[in-house]
C-alpha atoms as a PDB file:
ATOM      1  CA  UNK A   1      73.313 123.557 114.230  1.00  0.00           C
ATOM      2  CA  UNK A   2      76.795 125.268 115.021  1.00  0.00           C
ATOM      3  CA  UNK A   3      79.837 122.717 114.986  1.00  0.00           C
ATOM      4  CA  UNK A   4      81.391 123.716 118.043  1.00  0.00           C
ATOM      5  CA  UNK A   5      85.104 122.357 119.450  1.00  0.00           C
ATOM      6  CA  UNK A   6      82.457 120.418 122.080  1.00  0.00           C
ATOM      7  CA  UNK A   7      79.808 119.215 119.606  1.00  0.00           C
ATOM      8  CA  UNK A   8      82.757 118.095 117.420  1.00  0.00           C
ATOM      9  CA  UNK A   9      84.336 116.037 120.299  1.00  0.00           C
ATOM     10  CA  UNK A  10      81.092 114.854 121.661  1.00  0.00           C
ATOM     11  CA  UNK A  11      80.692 113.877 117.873  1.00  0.00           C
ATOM     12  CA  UNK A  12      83.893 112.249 118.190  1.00  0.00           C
ATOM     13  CA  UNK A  13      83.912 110.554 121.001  1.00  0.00           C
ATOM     14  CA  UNK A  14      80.653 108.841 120.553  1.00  0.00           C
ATOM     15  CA  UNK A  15      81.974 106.897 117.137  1.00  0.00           C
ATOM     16  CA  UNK A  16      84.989 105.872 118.550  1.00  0.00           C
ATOM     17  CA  UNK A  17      83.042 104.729 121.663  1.00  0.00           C
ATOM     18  CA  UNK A  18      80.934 102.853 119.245  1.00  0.00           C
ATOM     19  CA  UNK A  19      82.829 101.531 116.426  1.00  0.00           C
ATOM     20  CA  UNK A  20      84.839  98.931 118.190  1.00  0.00           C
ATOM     21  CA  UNK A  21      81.695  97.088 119.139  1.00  0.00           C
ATOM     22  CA  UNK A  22      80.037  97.082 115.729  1.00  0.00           C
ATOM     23  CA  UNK A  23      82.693  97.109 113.538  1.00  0.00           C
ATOM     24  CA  UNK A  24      85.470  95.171 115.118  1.00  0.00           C
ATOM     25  CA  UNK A  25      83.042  92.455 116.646  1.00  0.00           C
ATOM     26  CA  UNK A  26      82.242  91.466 113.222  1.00  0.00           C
ATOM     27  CA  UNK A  27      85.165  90.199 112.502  1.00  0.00           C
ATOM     28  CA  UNK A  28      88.804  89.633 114.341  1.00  0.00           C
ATOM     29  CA  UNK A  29      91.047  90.990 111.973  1.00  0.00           C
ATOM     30  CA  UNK A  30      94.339  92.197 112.398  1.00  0.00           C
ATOM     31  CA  UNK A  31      95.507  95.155 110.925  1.00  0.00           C
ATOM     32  CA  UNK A  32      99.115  95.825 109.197  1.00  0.00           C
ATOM     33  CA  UNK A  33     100.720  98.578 107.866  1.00  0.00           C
ATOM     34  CA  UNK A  34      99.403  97.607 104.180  1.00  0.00           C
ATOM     35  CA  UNK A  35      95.716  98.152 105.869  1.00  0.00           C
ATOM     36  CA  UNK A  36      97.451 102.011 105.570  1.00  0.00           C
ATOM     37  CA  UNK A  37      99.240 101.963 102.637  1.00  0.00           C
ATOM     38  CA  UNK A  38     102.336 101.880 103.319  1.00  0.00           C
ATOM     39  CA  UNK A  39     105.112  99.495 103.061  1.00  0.00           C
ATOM     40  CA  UNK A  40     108.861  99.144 104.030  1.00  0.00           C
ATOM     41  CA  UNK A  41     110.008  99.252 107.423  1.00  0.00           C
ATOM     42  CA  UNK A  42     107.387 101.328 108.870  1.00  0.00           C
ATOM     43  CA  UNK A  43     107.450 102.691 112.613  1.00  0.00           C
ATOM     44  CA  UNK A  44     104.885 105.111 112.711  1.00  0.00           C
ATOM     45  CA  UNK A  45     102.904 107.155 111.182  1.00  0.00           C
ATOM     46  CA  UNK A  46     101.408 110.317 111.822  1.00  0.00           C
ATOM     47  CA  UNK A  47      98.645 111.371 109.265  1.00  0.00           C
ATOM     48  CA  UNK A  48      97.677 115.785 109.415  1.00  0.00           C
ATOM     49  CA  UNK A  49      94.774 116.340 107.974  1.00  0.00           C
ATOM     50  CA  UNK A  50      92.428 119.807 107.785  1.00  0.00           C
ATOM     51  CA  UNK A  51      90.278 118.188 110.319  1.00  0.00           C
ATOM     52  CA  UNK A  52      93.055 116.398 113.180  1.00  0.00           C
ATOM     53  CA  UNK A  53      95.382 114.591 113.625  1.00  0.00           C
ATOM     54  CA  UNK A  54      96.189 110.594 114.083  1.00  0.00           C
ATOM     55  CA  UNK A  55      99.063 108.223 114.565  1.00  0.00           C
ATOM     56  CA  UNK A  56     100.008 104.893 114.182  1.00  0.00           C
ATOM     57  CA  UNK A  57     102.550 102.431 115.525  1.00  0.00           C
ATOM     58  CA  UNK A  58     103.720  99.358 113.803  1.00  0.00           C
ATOM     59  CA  UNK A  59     105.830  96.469 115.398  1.00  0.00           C
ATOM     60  CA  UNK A  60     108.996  95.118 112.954  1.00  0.00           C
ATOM     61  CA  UNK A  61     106.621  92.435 111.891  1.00  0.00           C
ATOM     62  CA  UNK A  62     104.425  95.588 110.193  1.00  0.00           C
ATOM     63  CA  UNK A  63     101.287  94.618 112.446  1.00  0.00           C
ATOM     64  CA  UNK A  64      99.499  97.672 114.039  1.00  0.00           C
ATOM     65  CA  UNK A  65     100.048  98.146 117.934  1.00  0.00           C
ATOM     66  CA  UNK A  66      98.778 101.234 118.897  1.00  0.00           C
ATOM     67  CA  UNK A  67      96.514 104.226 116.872  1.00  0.00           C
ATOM     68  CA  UNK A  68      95.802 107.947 118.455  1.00  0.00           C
ATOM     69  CA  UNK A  69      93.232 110.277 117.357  1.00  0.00           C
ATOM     70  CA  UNK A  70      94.161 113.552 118.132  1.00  0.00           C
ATOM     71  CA  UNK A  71      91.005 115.854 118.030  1.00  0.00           C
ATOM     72  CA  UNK A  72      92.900 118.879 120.126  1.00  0.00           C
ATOM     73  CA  UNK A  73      95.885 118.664 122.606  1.00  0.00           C
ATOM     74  CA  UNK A  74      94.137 117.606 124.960  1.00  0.00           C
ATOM     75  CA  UNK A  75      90.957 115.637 123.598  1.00  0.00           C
ATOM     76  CA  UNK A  76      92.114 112.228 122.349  1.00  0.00           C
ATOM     77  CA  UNK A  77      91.418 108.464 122.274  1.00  0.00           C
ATOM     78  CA  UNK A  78      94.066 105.768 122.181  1.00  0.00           C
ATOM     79  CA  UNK A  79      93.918 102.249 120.892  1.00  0.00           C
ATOM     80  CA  UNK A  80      96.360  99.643 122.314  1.00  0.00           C
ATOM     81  CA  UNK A  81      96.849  96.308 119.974  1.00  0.00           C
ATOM     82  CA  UNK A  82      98.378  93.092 121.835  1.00  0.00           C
ATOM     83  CA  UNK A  83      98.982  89.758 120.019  1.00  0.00           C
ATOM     84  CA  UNK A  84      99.938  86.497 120.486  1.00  0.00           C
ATOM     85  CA  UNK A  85     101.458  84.839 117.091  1.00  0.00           C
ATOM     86  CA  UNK A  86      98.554  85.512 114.750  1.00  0.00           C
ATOM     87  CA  UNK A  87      95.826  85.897 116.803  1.00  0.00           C
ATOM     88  CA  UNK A  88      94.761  89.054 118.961  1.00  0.00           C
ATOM     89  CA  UNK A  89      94.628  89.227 122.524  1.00  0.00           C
ATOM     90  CA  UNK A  90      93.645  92.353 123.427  1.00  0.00           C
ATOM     91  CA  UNK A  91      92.612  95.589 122.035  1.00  0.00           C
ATOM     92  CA  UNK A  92      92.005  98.399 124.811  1.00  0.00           C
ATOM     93  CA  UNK A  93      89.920 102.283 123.642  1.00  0.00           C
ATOM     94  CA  UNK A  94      91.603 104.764 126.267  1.00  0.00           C
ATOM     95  CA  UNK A  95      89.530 108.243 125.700  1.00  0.00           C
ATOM     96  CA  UNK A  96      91.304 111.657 127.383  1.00  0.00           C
ATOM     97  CA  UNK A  97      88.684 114.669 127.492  1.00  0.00           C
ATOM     98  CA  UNK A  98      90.748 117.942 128.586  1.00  0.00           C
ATOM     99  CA  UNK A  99      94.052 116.178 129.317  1.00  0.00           C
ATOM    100  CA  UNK A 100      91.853 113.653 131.884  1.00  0.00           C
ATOM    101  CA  UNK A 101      91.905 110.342 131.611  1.00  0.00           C
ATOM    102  CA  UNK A 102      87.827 108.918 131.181  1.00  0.00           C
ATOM    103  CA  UNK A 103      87.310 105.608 132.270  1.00  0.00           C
ATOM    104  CA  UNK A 104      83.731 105.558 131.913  1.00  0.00           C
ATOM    105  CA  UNK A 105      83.728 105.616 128.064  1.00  0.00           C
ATOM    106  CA  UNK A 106      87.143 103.668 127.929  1.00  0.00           C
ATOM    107  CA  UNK A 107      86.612  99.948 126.964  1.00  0.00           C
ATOM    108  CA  UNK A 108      88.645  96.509 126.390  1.00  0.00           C
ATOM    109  CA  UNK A 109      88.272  93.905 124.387  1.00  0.00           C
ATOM    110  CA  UNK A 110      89.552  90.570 125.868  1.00  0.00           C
ATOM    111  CA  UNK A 111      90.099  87.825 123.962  1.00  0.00           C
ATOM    112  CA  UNK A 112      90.202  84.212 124.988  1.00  0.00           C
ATOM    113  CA  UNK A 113      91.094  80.939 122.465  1.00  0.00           C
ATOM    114  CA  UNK A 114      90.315  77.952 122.762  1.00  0.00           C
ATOM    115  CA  UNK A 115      91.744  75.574 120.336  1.00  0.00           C
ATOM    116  CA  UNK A 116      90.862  72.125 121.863  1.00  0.00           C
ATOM    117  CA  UNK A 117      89.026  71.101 118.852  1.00  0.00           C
ATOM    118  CA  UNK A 118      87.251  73.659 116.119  1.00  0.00           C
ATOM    119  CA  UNK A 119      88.541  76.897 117.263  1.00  0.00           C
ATOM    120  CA  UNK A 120      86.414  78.944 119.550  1.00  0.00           C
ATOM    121  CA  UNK A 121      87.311  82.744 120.047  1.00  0.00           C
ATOM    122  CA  UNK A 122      85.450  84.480 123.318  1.00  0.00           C
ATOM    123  CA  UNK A 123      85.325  88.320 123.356  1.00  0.00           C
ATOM    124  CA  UNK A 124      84.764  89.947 126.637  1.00  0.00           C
ATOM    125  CA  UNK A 125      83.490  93.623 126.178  1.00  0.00           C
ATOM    126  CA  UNK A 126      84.291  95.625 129.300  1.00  0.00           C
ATOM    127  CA  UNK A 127      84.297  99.725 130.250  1.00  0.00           C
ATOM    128  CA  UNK A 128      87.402 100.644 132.658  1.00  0.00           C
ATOM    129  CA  UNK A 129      85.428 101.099 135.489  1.00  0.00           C
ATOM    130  CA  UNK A 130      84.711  97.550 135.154  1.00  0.00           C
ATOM    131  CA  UNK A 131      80.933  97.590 133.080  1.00  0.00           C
ATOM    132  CA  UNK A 132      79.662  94.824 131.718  1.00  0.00           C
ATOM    133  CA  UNK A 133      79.049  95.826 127.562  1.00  0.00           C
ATOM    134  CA  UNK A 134      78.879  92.649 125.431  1.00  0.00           C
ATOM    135  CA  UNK A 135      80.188  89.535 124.970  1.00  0.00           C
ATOM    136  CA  UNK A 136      80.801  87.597 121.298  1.00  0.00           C
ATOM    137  CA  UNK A 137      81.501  84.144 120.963  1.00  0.00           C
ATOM    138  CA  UNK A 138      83.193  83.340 117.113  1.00  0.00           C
ATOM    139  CA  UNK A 139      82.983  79.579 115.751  1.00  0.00           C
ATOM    140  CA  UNK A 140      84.933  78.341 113.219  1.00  0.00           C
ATOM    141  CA  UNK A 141      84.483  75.127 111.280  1.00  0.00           C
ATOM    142  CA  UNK A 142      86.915  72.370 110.749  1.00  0.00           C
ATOM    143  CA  UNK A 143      88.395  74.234 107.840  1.00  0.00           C
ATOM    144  CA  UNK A 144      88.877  77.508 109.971  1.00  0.00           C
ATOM    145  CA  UNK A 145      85.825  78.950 108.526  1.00  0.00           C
ATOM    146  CA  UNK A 146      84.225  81.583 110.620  1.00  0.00           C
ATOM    147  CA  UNK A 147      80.469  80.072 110.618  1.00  0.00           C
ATOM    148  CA  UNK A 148      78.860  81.340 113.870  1.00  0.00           C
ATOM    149  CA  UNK A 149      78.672  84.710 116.018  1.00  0.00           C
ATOM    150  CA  UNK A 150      76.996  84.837 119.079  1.00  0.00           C
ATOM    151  CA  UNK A 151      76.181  88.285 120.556  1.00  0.00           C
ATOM    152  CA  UNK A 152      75.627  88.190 124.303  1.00  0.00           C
ATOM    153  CA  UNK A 153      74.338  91.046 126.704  1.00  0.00           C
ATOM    154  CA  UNK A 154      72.326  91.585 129.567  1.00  0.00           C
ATOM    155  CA  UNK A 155      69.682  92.193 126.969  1.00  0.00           C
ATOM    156  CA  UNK A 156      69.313  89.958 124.268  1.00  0.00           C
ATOM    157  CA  UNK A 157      71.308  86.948 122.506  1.00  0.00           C
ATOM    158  CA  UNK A 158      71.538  87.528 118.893  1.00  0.00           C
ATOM    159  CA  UNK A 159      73.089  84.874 116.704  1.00  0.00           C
ATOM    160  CA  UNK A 160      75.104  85.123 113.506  1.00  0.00           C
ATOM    161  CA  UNK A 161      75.277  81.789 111.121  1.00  0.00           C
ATOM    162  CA  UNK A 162      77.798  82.349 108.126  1.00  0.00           C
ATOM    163  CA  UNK A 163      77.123  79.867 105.183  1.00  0.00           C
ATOM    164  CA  UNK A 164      79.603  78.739 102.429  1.00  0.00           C
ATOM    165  CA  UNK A 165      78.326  78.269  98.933  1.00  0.00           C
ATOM    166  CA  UNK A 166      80.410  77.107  95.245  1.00  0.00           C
ATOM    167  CA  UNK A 167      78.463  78.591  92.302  1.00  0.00           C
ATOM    168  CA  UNK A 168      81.113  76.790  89.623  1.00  0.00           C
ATOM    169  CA  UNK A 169      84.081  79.090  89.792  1.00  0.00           C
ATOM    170  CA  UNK A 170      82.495  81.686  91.989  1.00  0.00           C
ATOM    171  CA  UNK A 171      82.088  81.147  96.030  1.00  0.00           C
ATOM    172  CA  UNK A 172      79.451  82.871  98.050  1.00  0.00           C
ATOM    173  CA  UNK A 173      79.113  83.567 102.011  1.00  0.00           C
ATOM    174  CA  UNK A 174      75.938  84.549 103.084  1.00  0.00           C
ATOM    175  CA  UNK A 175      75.681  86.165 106.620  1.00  0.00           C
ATOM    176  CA  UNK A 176      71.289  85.484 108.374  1.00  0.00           C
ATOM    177  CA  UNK A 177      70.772  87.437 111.950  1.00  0.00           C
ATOM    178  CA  UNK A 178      68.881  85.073 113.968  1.00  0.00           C
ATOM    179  CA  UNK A 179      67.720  83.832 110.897  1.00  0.00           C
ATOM    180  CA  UNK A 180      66.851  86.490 108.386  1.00  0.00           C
ATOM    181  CA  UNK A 181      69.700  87.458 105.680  1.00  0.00           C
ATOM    182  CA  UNK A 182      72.055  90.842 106.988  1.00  0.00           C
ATOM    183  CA  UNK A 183      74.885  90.357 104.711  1.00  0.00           C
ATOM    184  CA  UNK A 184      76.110  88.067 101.250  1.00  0.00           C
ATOM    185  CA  UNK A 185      79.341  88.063 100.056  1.00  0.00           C
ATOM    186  CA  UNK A 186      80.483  86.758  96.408  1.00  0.00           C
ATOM    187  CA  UNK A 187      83.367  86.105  94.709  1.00  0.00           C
ATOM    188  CA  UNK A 188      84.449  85.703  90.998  1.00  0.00           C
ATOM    189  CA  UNK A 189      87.424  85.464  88.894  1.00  0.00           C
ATOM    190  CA  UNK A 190      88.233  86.578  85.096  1.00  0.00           C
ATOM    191  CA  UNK A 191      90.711  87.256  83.288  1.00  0.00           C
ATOM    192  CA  UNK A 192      91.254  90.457  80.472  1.00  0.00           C
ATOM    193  CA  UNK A 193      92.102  91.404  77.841  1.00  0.00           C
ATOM    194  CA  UNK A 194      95.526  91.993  78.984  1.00  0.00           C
ATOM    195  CA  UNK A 195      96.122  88.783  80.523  1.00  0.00           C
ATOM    196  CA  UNK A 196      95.892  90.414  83.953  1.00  0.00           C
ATOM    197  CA  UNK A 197      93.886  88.179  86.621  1.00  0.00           C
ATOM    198  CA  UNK A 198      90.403  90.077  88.313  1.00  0.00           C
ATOM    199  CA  UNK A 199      88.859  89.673  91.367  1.00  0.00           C
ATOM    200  CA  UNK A 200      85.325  90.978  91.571  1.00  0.00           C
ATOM    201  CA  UNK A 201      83.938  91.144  95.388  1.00  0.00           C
ATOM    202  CA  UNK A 202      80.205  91.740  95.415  1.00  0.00           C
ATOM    203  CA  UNK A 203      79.030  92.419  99.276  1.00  0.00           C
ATOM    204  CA  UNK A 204      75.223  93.142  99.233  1.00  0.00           C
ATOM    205  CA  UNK A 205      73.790  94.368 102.771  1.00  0.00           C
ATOM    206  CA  UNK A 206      70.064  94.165 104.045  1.00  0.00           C
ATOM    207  CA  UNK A 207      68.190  95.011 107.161  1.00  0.00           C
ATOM    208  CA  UNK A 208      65.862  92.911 108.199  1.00  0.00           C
ATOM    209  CA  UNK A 209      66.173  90.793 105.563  1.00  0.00           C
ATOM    210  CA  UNK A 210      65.639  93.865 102.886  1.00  0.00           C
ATOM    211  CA  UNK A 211      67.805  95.451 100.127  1.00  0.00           C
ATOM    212  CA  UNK A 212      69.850  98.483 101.899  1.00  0.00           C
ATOM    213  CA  UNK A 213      73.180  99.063  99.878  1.00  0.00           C
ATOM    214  CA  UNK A 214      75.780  97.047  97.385  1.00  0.00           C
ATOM    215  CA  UNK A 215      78.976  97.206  96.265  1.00  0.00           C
ATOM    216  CA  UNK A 216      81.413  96.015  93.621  1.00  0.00           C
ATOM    217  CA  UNK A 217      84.670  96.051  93.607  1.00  0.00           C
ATOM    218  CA  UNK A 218      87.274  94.259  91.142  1.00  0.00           C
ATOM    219  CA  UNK A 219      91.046  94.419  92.010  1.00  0.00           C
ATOM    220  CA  UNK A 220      94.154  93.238  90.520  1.00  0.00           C
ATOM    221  CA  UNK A 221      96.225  90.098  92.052  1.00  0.00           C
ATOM    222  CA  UNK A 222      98.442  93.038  93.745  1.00  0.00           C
ATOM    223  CA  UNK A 223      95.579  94.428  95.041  1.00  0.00           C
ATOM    224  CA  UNK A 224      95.236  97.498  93.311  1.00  0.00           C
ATOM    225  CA  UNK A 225      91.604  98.570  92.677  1.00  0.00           C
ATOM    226  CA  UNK A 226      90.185  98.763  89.161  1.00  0.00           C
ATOM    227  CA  UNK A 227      86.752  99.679  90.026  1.00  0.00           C
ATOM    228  CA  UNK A 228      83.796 100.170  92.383  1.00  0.00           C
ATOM    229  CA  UNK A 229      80.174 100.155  91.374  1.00  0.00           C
ATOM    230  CA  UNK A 230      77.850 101.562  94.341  1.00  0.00           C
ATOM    231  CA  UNK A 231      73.830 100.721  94.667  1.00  0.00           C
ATOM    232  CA  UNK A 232      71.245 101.476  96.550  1.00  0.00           C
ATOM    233  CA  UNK A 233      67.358 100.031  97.535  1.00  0.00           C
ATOM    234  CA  UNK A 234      64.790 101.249  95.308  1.00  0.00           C
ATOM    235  CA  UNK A 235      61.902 103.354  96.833  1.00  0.00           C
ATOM    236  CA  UNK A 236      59.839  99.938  97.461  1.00  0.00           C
ATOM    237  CA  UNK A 237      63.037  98.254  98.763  1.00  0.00           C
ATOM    238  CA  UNK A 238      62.779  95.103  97.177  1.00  0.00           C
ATOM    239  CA  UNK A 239      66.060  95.756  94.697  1.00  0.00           C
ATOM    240  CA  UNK A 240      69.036  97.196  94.641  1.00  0.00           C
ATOM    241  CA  UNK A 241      69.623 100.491  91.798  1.00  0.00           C
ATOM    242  CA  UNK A 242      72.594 101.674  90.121  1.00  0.00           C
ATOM    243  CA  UNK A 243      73.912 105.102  91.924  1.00  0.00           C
ATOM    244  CA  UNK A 244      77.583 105.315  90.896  1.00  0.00           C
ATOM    245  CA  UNK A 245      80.834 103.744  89.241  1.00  0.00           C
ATOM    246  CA  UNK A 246      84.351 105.074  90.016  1.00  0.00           C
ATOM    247  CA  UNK A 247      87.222 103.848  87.757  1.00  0.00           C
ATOM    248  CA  UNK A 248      90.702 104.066  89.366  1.00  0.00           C
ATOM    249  CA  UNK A 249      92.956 105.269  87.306  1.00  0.00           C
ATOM    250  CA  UNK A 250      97.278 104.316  89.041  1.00  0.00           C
ATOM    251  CA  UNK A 251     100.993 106.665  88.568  1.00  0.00           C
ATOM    252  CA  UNK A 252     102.790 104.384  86.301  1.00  0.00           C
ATOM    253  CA  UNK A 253     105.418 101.999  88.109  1.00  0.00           C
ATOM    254  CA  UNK A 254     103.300 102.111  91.624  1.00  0.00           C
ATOM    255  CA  UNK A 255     100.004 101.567  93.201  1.00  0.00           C
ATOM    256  CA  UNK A 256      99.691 104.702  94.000  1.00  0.00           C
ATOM    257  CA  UNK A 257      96.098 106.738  92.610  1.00  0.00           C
ATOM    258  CA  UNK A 258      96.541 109.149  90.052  1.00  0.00           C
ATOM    259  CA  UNK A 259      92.882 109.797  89.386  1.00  0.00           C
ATOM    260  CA  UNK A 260      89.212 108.273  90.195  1.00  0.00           C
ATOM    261  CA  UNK A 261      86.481 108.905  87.318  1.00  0.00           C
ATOM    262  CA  UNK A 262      83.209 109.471  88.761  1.00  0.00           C
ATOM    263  CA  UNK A 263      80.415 108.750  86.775  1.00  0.00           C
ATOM    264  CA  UNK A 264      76.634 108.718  87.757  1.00  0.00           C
ATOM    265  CA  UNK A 265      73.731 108.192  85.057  1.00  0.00           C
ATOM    266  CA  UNK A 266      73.308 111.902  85.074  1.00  0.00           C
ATOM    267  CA  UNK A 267      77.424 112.887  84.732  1.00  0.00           C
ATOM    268  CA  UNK A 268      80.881 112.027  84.651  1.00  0.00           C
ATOM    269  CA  UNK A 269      83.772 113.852  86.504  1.00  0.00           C
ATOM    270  CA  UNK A 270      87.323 113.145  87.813  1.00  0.00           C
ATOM    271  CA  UNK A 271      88.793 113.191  91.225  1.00  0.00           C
ATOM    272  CA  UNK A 272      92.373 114.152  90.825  1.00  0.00           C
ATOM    273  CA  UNK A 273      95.437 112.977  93.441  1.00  0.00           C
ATOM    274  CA  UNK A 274      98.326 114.781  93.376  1.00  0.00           C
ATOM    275  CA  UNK A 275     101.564 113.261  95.649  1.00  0.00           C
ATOM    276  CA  UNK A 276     105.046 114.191  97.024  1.00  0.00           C
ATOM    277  CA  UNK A 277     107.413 111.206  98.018  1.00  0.00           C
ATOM    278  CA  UNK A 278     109.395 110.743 100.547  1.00  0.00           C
ATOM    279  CA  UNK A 279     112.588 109.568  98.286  1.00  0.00           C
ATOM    280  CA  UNK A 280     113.567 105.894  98.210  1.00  0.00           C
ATOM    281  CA  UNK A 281     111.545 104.772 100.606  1.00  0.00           C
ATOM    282  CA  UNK A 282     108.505 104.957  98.225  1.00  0.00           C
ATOM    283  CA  UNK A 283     106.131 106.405 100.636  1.00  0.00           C
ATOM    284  CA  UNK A 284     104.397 109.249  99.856  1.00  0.00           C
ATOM    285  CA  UNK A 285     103.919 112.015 102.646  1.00  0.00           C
ATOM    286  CA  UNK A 286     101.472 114.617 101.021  1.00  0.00           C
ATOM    287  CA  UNK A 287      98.412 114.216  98.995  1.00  0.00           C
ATOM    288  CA  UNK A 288      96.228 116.694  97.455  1.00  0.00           C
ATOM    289  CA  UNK A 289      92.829 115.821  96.452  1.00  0.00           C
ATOM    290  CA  UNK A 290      90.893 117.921  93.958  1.00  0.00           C
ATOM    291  CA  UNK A 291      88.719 119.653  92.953  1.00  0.00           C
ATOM    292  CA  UNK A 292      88.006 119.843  96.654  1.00  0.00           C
ATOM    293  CA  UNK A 293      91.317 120.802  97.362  1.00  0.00           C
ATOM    294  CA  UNK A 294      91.693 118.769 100.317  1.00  0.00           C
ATOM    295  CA  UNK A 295      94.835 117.638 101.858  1.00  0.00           C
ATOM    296  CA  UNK A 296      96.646 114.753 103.453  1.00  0.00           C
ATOM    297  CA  UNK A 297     100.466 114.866 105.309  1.00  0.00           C
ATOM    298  CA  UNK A 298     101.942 112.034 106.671  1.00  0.00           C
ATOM    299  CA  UNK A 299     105.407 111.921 108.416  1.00  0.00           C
ATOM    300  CA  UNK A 300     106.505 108.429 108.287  1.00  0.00           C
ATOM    301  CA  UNK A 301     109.345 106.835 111.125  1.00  0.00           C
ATOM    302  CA  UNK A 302     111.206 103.905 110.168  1.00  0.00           C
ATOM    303  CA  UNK A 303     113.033 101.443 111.973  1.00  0.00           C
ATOM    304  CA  UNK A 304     116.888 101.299 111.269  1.00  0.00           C
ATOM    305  CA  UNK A 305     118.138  99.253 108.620  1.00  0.00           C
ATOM    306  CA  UNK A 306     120.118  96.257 110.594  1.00  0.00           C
ATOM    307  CA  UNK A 307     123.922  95.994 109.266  1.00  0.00           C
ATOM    308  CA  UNK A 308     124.968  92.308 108.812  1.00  0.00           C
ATOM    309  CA  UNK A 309     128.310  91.870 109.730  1.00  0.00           C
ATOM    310  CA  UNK A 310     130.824  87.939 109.991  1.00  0.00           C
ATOM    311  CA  UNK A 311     129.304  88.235 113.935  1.00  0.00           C
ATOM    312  CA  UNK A 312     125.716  88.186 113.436  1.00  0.00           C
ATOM    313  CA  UNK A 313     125.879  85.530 111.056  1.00  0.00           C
ATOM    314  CA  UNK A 314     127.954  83.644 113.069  1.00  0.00           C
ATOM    315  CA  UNK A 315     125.068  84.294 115.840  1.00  0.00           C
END
């Protein structure tokens, strides 16, 4: 098939449509300018690629308030972000197709809390011209402990149950879809042989109670990854196989990636990252990827330094 501008929109449009329902319904997570990489007093962000455009807005407390994906001029989707202390109100998918603003594939997400004894978060799925999507209802335990999601539509009511299990020093949460197992989730800890302190995440997914994909991945207390190991279901789907490992290889004195060796049971190669700064703000604001030779620009906004002065403190 020929990727047209209107294929590519239509493409487009249909994931961001979709994503906030299957991705952000999963879990109600709030997103901060470390989710992008970036730190210091961060206003926005616009990120060029080969392939479009997007933006992002932070508040002065770093969380993200607004994100636009620009696919031309005039095709575009916004996403609003409203809070309340440290949970999230709101979070509203505005789509434009030729400049026009398209409230049938525009949707919120309404939030409502109720602490009166476990907390109970109620998420209202709506389009703009006032459709009735989904609605998920997240219950947490007496420890805060997200341990049930209830998916509610016109449809169906599908049911989430989260359990919490202690295997000695590692901790597991296994996710079951109206009973049989989607998701597990463990965690370890070791230390090596430089004294540095490893966290290995190991997040198996199934469908329908089968093996469908895995992944590793051990980081360093800053958060820095060391390495991911990928598998996959084996032809009979009862295990998971080995498909790849990538070792992450950091520029001295930062967290930035220099390199990610890529190494499969039938080779080995490297995935190079090559970056210009954007002085002392420790940013960077181009990054070249080979051998594929693709590219990354960001232009980063910051929010002015405020001067202390005998007043202010006084204030």
């Amino acid at each position: 098939m020929t990727i047209t501008k209107h294929n590519l929109y239509n493409f487009c449009l249909v994931l961001t449509f979709l994503l906030p329902i299957t991705i952000g319904a999963q879990e109600l997570r709030i997103f901060s300018k470390a989710d992008f990489n970036l730190i210091g007093n961060v206003k926005k962000s616009t990120v060029i690629t080969n392939y479009g455009k997007e933006e992002f807005y932070f508040n002065k407390e770093g969380k993200l308030t607004k994100s636009i994906t620009r696919y031309t001029d005039e095709d575009y989707s916004i996403t609003y972000y409203k809070y309340s202390n440290n949970e999230i109100l709101e979070k509203r998918l505005e789509n434009y197709r030729d400049g026009v603003f398209d409230k049938n594939t525009s949707i919120a997400h309404i939030y409502k809390i109720d602490t009166t004894e476990n907390k109970k978060v109620i998420e209202k799925i709506l389009t703009y011209s006032k459709k009735f999507l989904d609605q998920y209802e997240y219950e947490f335990d007496a420890e805060n402990r997200l341990k049930v999601i209830k998916r509610i539509n016109d449809e169906e009511i599908d049911e989430t149950t989260i359990e919490y299990t202690v295997y000695g020093a590692e901790k597991e949460q296994a996710y079951y879809l109206n009973g049989k197992l989607l998701k597990s989730i463990r965690e370890s800890y070791k230390t090596n042989s430089k004294g540095e302190k490893l966290k290995t995440v190991l997040t198996k997914e199934f469908i329908k109670g089968k093996p469908l994909k895995a992944e590793e991945v051990v980081t360093k207390e800053n958060g820095s990854i060391v390495s991911k190991d990928y598998f996959t279901a084996d032809a009979a789907e009862t295990k998971f196989v080995f498909r790849k490992k990538e070792v992450y290889t950091y520029k001295k004195d930062n967290q930035v990636i220099d390199k990610i060796t890529v190494k499969t049971a039938k080779k080995t190669y490297d995935v190079t990252y090559l970056h210009q700064f954007d002085g002392e703000n420790g940013n960077w604001i181009k990054q070249v990827i080979s051998p594929d030779n693709t590219y990354i620009t960001r232009k980063i906004q910051y929010y002015p330094e405020e001067v202390v002065t005998e007043e202010t403190i006084k204030n």
